[in-house]
N, C-alpha and C. Protein backbone atom coordinates (compact mmCIF):
# COMPACT_ATOMS: atom_id res chain seq x y z
N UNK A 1 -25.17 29.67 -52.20
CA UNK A 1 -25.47 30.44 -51.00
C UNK A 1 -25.46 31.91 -51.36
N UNK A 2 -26.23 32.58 -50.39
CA UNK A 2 -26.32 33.79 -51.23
C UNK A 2 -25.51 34.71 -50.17
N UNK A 3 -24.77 35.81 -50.51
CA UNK A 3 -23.99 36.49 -49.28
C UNK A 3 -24.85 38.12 -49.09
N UNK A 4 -25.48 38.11 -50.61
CA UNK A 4 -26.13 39.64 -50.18
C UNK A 4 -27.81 39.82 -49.78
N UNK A 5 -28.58 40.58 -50.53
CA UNK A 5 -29.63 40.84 -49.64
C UNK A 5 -30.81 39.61 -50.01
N UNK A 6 -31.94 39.48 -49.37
CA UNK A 6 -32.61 38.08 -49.56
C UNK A 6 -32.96 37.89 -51.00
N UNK A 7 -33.25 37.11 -50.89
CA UNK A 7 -33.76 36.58 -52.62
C UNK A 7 -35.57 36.61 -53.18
N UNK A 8 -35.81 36.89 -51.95
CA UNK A 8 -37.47 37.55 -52.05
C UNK A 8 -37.68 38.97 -51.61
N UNK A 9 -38.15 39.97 -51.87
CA UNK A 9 -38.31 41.00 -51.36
C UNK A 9 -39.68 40.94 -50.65
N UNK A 10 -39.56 41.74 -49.48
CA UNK A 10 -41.23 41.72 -48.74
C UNK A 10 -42.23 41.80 -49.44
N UNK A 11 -42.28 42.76 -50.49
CA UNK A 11 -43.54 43.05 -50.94
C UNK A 11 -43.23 42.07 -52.49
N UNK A 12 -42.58 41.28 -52.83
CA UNK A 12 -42.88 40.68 -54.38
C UNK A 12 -44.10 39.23 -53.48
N UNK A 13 -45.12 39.04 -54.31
CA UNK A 13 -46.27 38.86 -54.17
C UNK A 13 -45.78 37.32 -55.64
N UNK A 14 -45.35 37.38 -56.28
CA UNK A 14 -44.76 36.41 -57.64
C UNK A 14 -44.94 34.87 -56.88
N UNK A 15 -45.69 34.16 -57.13
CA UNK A 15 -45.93 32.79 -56.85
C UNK A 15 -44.30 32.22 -57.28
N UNK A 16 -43.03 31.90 -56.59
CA UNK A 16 -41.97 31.11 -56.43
C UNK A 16 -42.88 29.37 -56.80
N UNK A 17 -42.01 28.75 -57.97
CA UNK A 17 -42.27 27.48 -58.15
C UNK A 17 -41.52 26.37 -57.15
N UNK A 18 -41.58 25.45 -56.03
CA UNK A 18 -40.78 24.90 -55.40
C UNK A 18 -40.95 23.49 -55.41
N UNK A 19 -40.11 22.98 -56.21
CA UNK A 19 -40.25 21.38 -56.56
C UNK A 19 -42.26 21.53 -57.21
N UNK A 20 -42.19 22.44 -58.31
CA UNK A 20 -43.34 22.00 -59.23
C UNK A 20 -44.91 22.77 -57.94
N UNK A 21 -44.35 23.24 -56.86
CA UNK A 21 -45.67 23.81 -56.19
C UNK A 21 -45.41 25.38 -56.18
N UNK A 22 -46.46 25.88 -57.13
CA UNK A 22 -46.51 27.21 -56.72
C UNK A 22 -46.88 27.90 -55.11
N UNK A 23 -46.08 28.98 -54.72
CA UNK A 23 -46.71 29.26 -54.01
C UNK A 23 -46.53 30.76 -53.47
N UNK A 24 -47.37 31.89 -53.51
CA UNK A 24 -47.11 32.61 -52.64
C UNK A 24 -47.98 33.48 -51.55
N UNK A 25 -46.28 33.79 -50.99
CA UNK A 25 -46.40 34.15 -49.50
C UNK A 25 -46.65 35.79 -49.10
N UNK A 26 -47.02 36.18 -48.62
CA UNK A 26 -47.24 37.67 -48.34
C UNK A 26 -46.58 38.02 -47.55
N UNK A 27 -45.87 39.22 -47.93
CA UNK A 27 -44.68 39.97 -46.46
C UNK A 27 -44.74 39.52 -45.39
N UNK A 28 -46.13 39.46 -44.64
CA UNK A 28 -46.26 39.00 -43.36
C UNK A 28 -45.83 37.23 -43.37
N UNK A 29 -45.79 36.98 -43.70
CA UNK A 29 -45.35 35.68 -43.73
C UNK A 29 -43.67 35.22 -44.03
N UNK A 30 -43.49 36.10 -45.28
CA UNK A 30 -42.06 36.36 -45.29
C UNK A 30 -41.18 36.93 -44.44
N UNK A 31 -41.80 37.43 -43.79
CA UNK A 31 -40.66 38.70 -42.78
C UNK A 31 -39.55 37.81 -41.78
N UNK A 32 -40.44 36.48 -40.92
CA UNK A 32 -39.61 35.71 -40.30
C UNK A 32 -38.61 35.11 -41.22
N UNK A 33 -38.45 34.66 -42.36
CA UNK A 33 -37.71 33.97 -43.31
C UNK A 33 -36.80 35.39 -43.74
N UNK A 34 -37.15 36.57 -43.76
CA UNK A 34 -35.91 37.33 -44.31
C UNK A 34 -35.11 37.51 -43.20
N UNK A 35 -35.75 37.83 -41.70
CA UNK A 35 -35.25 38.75 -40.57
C UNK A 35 -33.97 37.34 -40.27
N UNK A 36 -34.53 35.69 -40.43
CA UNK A 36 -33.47 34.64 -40.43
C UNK A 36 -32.50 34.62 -41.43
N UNK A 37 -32.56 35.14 -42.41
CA UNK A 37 -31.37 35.45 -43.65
C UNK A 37 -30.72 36.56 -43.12
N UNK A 38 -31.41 37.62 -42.31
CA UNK A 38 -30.60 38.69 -42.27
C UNK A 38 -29.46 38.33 -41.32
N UNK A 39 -30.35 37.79 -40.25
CA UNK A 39 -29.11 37.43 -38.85
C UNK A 39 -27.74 36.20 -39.43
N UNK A 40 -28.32 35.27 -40.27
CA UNK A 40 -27.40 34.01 -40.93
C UNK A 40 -26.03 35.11 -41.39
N UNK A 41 -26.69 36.13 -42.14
CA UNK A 41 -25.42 37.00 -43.04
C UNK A 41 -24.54 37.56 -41.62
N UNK A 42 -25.49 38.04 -40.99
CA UNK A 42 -24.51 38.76 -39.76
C UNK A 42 -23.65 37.82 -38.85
N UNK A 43 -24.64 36.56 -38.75
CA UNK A 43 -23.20 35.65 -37.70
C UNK A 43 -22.53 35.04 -38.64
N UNK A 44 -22.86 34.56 -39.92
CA UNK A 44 -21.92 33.52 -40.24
C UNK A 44 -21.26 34.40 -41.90
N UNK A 45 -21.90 35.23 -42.37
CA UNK A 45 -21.16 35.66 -43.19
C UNK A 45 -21.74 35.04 -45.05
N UNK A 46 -22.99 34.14 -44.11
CA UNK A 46 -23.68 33.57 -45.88
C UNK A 46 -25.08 33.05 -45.08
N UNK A 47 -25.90 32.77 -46.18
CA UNK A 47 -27.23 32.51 -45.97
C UNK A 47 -26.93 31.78 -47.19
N UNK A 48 -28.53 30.84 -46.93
CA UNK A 48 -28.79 29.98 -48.29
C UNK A 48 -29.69 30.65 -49.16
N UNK A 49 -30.18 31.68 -48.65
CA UNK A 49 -31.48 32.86 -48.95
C UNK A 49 -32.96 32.45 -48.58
N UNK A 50 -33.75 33.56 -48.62
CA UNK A 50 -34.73 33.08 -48.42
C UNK A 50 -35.21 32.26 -48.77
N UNK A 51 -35.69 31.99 -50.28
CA UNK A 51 -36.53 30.25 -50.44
C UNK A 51 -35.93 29.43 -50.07
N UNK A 52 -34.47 28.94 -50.00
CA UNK A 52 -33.77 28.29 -48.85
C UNK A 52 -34.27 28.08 -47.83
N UNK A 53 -34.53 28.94 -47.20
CA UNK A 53 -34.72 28.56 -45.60
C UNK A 53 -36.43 28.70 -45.65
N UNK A 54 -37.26 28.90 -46.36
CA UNK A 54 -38.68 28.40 -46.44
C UNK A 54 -38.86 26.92 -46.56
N UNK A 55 -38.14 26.15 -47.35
CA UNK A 55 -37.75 25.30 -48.18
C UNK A 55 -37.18 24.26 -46.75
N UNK A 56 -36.35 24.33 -46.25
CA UNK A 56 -36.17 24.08 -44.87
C UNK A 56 -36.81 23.93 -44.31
N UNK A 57 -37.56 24.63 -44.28
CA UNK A 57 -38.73 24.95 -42.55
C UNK A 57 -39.39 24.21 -42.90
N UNK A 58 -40.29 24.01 -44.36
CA UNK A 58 -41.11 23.38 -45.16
C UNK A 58 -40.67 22.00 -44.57
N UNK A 59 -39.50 21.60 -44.94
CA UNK A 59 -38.88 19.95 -44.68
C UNK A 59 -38.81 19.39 -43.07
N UNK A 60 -39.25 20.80 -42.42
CA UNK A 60 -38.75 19.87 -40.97
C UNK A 60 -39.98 19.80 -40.45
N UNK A 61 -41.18 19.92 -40.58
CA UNK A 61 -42.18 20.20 -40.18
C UNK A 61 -43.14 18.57 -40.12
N UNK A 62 -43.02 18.02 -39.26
CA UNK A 62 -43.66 16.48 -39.31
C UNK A 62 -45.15 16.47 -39.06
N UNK A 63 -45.49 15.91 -39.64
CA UNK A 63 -46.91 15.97 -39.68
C UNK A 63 -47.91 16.16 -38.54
N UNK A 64 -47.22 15.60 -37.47
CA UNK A 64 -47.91 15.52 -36.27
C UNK A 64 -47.84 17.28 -35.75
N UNK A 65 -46.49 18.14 -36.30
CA UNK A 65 -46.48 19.12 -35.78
C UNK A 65 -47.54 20.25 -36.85
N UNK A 66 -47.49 19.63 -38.24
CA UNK A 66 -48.25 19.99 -39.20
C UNK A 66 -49.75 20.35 -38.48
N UNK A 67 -50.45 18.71 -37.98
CA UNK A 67 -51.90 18.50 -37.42
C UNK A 67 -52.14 19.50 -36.41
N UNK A 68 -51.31 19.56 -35.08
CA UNK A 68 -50.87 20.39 -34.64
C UNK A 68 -51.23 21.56 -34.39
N UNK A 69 -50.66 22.45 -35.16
CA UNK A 69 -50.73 23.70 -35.32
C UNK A 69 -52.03 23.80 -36.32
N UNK A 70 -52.93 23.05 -36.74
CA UNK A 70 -53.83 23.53 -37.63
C UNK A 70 -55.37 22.98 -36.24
N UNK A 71 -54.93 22.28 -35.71
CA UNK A 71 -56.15 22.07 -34.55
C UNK A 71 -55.83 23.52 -34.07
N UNK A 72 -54.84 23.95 -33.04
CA UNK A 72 -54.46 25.75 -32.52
C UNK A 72 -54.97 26.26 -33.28
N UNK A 73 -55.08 26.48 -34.58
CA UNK A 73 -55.25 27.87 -35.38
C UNK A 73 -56.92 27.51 -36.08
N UNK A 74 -57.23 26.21 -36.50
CA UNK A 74 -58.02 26.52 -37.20
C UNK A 74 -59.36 25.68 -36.39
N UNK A 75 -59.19 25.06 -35.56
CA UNK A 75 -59.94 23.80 -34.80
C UNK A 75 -59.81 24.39 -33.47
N UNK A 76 -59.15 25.31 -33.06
CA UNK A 76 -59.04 26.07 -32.17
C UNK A 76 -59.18 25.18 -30.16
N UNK A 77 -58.37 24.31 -30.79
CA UNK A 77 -58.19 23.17 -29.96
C UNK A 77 -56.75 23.61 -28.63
N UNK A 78 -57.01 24.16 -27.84
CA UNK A 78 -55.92 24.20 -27.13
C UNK A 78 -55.11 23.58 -25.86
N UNK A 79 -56.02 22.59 -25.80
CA UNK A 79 -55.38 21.45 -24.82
C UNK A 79 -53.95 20.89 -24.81
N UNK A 80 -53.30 20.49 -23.96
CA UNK A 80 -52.04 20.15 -23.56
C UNK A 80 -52.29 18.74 -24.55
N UNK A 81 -51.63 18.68 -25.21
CA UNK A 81 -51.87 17.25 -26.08
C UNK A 81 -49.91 16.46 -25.61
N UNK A 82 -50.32 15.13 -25.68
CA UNK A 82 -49.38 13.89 -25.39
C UNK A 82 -48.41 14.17 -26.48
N UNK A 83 -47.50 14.20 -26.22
CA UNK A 83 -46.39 14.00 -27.38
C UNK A 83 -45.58 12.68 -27.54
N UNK A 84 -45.97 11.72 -27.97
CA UNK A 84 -45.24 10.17 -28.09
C UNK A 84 -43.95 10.30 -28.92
N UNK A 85 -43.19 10.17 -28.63
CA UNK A 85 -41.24 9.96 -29.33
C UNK A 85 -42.07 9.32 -30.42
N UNK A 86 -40.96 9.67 -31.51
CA UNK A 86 -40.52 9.04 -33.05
C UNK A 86 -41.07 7.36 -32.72
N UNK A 87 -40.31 6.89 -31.53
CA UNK A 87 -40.67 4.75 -31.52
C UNK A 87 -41.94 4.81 -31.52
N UNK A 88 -42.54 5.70 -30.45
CA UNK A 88 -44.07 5.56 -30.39
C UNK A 88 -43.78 4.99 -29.15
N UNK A 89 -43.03 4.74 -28.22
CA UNK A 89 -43.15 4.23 -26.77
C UNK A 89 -43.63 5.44 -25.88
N UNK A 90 -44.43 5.70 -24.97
CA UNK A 90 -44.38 6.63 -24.25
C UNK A 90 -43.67 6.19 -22.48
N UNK A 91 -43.17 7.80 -22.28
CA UNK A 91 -42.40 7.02 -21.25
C UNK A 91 -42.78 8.92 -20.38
N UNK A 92 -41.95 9.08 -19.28
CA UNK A 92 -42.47 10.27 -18.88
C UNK A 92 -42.16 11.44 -19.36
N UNK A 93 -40.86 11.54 -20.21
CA UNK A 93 -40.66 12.60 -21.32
C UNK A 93 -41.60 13.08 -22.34
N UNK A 94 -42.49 12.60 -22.53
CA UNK A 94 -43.55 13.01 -23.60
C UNK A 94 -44.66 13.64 -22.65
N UNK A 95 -44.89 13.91 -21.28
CA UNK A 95 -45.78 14.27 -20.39
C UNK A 95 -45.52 15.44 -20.43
């Protein structure tokens, strides 16, 4: 865990290797992942650092929310879409 400042700087541009995938991110993209390291240090006193918590975000992201956000942004699809639970039963919580 890291206790001092993030482990990416805004402007390093350096493709980070993560589990064998290069990848990089540009400040603007980084900024939410540092400004969340910054606040982690202030309430709790440690962060995991930035590629940490990219690395995270990366892992929680399910495909459906993956599809998702790429119909919004790139398919420019903005309809109220059904959200079916994990079982796949729909019931009126997914409305």
């Amino acid at each position: 865990m890291s206790t001092g400042p993030s482990t990416i700087a805004a402007t390093n541009l350096e493709a980070p290797t993560l589990e064998g995938l290069p990848l990089v991110l540009p400040a603007h993209l980084t900024a939410n992942f540092e400004k969340a390291d910054r606040n982690l240090l202030e309430s709790y006193g440690s962060s995991p650092g930035v590629t940490a918590l990219v690395r995270l975000w990366v892992a929680c992201g399910t495909s459906r929310e993956i599809q998702r956000e790429f119909e919004r942004a790139v398919v420019d699809i903005r309809r109220k879409t059904i959200n079916p639970p994990e079982s796949g039963e729909f019931d009126e919580d997914c409305l």
